[in-house]
Every structure is written in structure tokens, then in C-alpha cells.
C-alpha atoms as a PDB file:
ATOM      1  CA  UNK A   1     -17.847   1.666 -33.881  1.00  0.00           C
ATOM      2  CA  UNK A   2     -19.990   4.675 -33.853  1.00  0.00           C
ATOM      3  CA  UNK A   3     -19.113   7.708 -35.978  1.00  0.00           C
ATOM      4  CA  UNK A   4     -18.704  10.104 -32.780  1.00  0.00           C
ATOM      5  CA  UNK A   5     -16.931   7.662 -30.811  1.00  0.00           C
ATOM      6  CA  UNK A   6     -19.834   7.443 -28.093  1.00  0.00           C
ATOM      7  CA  UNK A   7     -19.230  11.261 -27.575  1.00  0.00           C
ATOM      8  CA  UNK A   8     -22.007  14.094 -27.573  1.00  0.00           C
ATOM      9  CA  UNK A   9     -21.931  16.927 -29.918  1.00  0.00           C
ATOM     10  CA  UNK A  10     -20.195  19.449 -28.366  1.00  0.00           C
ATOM     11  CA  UNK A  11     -17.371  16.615 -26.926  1.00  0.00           C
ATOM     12  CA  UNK A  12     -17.350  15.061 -30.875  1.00  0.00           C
ATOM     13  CA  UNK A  13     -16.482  18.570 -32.499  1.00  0.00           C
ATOM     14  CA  UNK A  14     -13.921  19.451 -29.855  1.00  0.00           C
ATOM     15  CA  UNK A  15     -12.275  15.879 -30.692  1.00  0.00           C
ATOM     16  CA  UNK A  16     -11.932  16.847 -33.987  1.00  0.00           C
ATOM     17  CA  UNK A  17      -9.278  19.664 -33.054  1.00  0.00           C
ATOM     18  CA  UNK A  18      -6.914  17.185 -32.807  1.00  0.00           C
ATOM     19  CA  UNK A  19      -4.782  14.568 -34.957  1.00  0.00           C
ATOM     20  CA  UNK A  20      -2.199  12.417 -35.093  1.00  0.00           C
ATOM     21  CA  UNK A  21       1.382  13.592 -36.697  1.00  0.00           C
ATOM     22  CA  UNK A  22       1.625  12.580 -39.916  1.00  0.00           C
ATOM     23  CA  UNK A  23      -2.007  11.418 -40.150  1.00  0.00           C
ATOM     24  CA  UNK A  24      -5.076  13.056 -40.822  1.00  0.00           C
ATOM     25  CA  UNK A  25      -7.346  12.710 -38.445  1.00  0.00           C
ATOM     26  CA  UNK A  26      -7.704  10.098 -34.828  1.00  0.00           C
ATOM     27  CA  UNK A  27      -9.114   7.096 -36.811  1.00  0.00           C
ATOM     28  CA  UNK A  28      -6.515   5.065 -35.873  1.00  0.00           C
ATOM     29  CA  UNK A  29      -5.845   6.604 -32.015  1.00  0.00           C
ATOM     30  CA  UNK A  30      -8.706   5.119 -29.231  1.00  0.00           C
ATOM     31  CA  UNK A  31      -9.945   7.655 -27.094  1.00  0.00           C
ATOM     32  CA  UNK A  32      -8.436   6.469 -23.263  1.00  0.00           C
ATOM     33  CA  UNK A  33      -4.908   5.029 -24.910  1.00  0.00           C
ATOM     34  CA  UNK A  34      -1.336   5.775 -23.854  1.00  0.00           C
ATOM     35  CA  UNK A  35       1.370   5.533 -26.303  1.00  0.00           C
ATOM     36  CA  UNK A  36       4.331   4.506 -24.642  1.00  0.00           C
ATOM     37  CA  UNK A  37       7.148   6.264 -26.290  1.00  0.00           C
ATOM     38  CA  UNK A  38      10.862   5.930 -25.468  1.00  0.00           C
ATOM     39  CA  UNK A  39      11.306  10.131 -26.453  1.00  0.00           C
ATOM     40  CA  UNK A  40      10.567  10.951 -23.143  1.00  0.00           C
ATOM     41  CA  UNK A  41      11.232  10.869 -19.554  1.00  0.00           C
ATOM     42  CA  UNK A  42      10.441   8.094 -17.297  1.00  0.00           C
ATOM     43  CA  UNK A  43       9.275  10.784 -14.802  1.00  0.00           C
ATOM     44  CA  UNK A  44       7.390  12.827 -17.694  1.00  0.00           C
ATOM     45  CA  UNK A  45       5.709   9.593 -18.758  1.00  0.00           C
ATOM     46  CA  UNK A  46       4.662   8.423 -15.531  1.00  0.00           C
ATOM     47  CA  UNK A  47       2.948  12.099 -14.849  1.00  0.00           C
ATOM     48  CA  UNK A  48       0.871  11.073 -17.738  1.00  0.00           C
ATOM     49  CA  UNK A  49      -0.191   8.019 -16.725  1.00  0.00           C
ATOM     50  CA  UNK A  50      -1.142   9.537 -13.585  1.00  0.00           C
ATOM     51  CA  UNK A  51      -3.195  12.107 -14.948  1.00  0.00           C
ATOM     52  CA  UNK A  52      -4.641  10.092 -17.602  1.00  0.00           C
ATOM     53  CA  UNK A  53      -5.934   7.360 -14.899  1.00  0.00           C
ATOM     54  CA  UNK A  54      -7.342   9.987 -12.670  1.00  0.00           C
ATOM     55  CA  UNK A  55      -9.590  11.761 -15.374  1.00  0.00           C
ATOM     56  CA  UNK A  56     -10.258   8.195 -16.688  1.00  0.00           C
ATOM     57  CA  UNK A  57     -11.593   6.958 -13.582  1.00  0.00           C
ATOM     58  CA  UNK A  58     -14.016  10.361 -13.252  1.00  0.00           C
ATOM     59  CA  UNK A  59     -15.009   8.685 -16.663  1.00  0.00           C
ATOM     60  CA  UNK A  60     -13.746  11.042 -18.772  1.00  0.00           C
ATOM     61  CA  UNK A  61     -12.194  10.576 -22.056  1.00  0.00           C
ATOM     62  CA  UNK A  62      -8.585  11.371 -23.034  1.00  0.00           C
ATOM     63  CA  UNK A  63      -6.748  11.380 -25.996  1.00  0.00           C
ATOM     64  CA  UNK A  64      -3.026  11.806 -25.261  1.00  0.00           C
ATOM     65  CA  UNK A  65       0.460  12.873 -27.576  1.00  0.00           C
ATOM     66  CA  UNK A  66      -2.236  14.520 -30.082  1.00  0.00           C
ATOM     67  CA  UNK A  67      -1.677  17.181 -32.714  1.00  0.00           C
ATOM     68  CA  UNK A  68      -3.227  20.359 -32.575  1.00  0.00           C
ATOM     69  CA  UNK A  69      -4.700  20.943 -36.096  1.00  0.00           C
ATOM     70  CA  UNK A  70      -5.180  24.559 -35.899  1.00  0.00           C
ATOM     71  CA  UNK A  71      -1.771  25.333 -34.402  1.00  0.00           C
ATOM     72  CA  UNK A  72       0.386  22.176 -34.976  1.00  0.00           C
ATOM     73  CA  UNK A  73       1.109  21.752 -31.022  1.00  0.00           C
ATOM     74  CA  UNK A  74       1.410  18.602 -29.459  1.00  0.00           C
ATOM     75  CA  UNK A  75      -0.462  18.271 -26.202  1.00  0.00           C
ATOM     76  CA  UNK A  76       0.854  15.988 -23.803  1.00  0.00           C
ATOM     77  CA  UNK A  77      -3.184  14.983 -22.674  1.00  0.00           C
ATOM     78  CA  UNK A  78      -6.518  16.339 -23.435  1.00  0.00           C
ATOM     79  CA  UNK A  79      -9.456  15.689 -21.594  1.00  0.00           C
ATOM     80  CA  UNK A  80     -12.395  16.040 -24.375  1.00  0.00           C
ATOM     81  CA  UNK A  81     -15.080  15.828 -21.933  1.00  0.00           C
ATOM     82  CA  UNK A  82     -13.714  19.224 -20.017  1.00  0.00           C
ATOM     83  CA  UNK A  83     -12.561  20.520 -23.362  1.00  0.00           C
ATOM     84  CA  UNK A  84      -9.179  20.774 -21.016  1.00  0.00           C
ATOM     85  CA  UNK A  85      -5.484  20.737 -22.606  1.00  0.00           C
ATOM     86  CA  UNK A  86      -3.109  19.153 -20.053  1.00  0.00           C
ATOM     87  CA  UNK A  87       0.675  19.277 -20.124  1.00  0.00           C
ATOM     88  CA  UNK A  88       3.168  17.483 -17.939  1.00  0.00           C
ATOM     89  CA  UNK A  89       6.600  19.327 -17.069  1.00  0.00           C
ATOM     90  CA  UNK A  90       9.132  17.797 -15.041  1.00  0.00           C
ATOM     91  CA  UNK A  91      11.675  20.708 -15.214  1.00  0.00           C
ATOM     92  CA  UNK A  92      11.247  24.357 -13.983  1.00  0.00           C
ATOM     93  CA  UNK A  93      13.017  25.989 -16.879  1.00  0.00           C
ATOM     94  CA  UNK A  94      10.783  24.715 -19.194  1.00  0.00           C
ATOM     95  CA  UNK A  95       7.398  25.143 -17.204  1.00  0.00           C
ATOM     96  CA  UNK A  96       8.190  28.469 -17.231  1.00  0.00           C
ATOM     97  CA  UNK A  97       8.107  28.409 -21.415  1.00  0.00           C
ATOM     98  CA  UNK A  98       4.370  27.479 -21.545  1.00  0.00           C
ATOM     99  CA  UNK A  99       1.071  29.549 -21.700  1.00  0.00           C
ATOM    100  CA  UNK A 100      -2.175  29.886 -18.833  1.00  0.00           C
ATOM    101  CA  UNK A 101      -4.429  28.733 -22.141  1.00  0.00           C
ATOM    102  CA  UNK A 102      -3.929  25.418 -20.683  1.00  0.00           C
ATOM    103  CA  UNK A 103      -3.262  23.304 -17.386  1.00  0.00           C
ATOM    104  CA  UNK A 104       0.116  22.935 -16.129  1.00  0.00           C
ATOM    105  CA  UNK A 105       0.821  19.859 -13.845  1.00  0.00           C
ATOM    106  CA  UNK A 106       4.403  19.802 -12.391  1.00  0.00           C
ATOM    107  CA  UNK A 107       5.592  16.176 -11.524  1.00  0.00           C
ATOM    108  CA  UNK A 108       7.912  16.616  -8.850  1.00  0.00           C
ATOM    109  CA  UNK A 109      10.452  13.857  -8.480  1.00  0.00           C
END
């Protein structure tokens, strides 16, 4: 596998932000991979998948349920091509909780 992952410079060092809890770095997390968890909605997880399969199709590559180093936040996706943070909410109280620093997708039900 190459080093950057198949990723340009600028995509590569953006990459790097992020890790996995409990791990050091994304050695061990493909870029384009969903990790089907049980710790979350069906409706939350599905939103995910959604998302994911639309920016994976425009060829873009994801990393999803990643660590931000710098702050310790977990985004829900992250497109590293748009350097774009993507979260999913599924209920209006807590979409209201998060920040314009990022995308916001509502899945309605």
C-alpha cells in the first residue's frame, strides 16, 4: 500500500487530523469503510450510509466514526477530498447542539 494512501498532499495531511479511539493513527481504518456499530440508530446509521455512498460515487474518499486529534471529537463522516466534516442527526434537539464549522445533514424519518 502506498504511504499516502493514493491521496495528494494537501488530501494526505488533512487525513492525518484524524484517528481512531484508542489507536494512534488510521493504519488499521481503509479510507471508503463503514463500521457497522450497534451504538447507534438504525435511522442514524442508514444516513451514513447514504452520505457515504453519494460522496463515494463522486469518487471521493471518506473516512467515517474518526477521532479528531486536535480536539478529541468524533465525526460521524469526513470527506478528505473536500476537507468537509459531515454529521448525521436524526433528532431536532440535538441538531440544534452542534456548530456551522461543519455540515449538518438531518435524516428525516
Amino acid at each position: 500500500m502506498k504511504k499516502n494512501r493514493g491521496l495528494n498532499s494537501e488530501a494526505y495531511r488533512y487525513y492525518l487530523r484524524y484517528g481512531i479511539q484508542g489507536a494512534t493513527s488510521l493504519a488499521k481504518r481503509p479510507l471508503n469503510y463503514i463500521k457497522v456499530t450497534s451504538n447507534t440508530s438504525k435511522e442514524h446509521f442508514m444516513g451514513i450510509c447514504s452520505e457515504a455512498f453519494d460522496r463515494v460515487k463522486m469518487r471521493h474518499n471518506i473516512i467515517t466514526e474518526a477521532y479528531e486529534k486536535e480536539t478529541g471529537l468524533r465525526r460521524d463522516l469526513v470527506d478528505i477530498d473536500d476537507q468537509e466534516i459531515i454529521e448525521i442527526e436524526t433528532d431536532k434537539q440535538r441538531a440544534k447542539r452542534h456548530k456551522k464549522e461543519y455540515t449538518l445533514i438531518k435524516v428525516v424519518i
